[in-house]
Protein backbone atom coordinates (compact mmCIF):
# COMPACT_ATOMS: atom_id res chain seq x y z
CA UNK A 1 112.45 57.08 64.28
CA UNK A 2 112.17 53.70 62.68
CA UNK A 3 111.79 51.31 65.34
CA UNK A 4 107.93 53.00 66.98
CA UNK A 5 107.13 52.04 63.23
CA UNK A 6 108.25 48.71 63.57
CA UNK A 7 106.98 48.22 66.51
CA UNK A 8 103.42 50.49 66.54
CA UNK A 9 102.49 49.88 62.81
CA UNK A 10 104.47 48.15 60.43
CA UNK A 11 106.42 45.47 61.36
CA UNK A 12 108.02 45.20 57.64
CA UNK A 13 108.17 48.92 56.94
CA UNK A 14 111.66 49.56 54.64
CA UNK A 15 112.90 52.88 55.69
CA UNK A 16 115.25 54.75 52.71
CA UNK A 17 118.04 57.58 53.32
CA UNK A 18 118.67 59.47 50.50
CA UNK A 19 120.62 62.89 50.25
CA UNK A 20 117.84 65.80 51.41
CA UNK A 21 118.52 67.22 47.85
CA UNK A 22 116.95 64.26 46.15
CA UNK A 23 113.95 63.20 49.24
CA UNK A 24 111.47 63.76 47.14
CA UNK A 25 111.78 62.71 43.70
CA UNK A 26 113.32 59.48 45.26
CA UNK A 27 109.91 59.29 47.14
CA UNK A 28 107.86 60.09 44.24
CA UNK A 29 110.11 57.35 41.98
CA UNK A 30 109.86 54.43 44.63
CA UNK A 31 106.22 55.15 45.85
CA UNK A 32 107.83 56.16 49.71
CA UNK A 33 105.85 58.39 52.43
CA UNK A 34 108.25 60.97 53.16
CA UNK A 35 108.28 61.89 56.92
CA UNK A 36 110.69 63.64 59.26
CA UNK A 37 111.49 66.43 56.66
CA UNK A 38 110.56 69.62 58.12
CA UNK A 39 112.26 71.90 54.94
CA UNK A 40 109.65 70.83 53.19
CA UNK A 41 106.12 72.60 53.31
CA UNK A 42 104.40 69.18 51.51
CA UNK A 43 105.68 67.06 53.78
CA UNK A 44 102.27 66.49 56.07
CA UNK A 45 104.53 63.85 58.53
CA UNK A 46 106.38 66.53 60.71
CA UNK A 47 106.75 67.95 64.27
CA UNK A 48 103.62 69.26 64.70
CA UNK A 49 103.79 72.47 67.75
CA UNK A 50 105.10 69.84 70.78
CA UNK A 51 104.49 66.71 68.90
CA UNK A 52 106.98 64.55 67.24
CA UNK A 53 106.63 63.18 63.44
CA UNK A 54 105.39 59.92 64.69
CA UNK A 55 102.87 61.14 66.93
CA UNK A 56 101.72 63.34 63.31
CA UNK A 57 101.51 59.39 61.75
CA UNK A 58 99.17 57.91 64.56
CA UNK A 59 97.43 61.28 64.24
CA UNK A 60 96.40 61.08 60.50
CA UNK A 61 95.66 57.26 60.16
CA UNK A 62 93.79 57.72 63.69
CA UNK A 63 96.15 54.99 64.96
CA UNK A 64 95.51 56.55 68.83
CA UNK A 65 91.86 55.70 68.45
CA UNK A 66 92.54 51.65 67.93
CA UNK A 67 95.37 51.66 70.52
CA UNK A 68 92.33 52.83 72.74
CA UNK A 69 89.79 50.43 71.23
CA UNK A 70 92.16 47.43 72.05
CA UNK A 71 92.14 48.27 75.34
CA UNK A 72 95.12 50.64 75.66
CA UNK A 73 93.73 54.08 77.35
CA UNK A 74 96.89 55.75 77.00
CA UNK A 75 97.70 55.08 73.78
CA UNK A 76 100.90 53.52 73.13
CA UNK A 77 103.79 52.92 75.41
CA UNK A 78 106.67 54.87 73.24
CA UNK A 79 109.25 54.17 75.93
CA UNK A 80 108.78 50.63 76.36
């Protein structure tokens, strides 16, 4: 899951894996967006019905809209 962040949005993002048991007070402490973590209900970045957690990140900072705006119709090229 880290490299369409990389690539798509940040090209200096720092991903952290910490035990599941201590996600989110490691989050809180270190000032990380937790994503990928469907046990937890306040975890917003998750599958979403057919839709994978980074599809959920373009869909809350409206990332498909400036894909589209820069020319891209589709949206970005996940594969590629």
């Amino acid at each position: 899951m880290s490299w369409p962040i990389r690539r798509f949005i940040d090209p200096r993002a720092e991903f952290f894996f910490v035990p599941e048991e201590q996600l989110l007070e490691t989050a809180r402490q270190i000032g990380a967006t937790v994503f990928d973590a469907n046990r937890f209900p306040e975890v917003k970045l998750n599958h979403r019905a057919e839709r994978c957690s980074f599809e959920a990140i373009l869909e809350d900072w409206n990332w498909e809209k400036l894909w589209k705006e820069c020319g891209s119709p589709g949206g970005p090229d996940y594969d590629s």
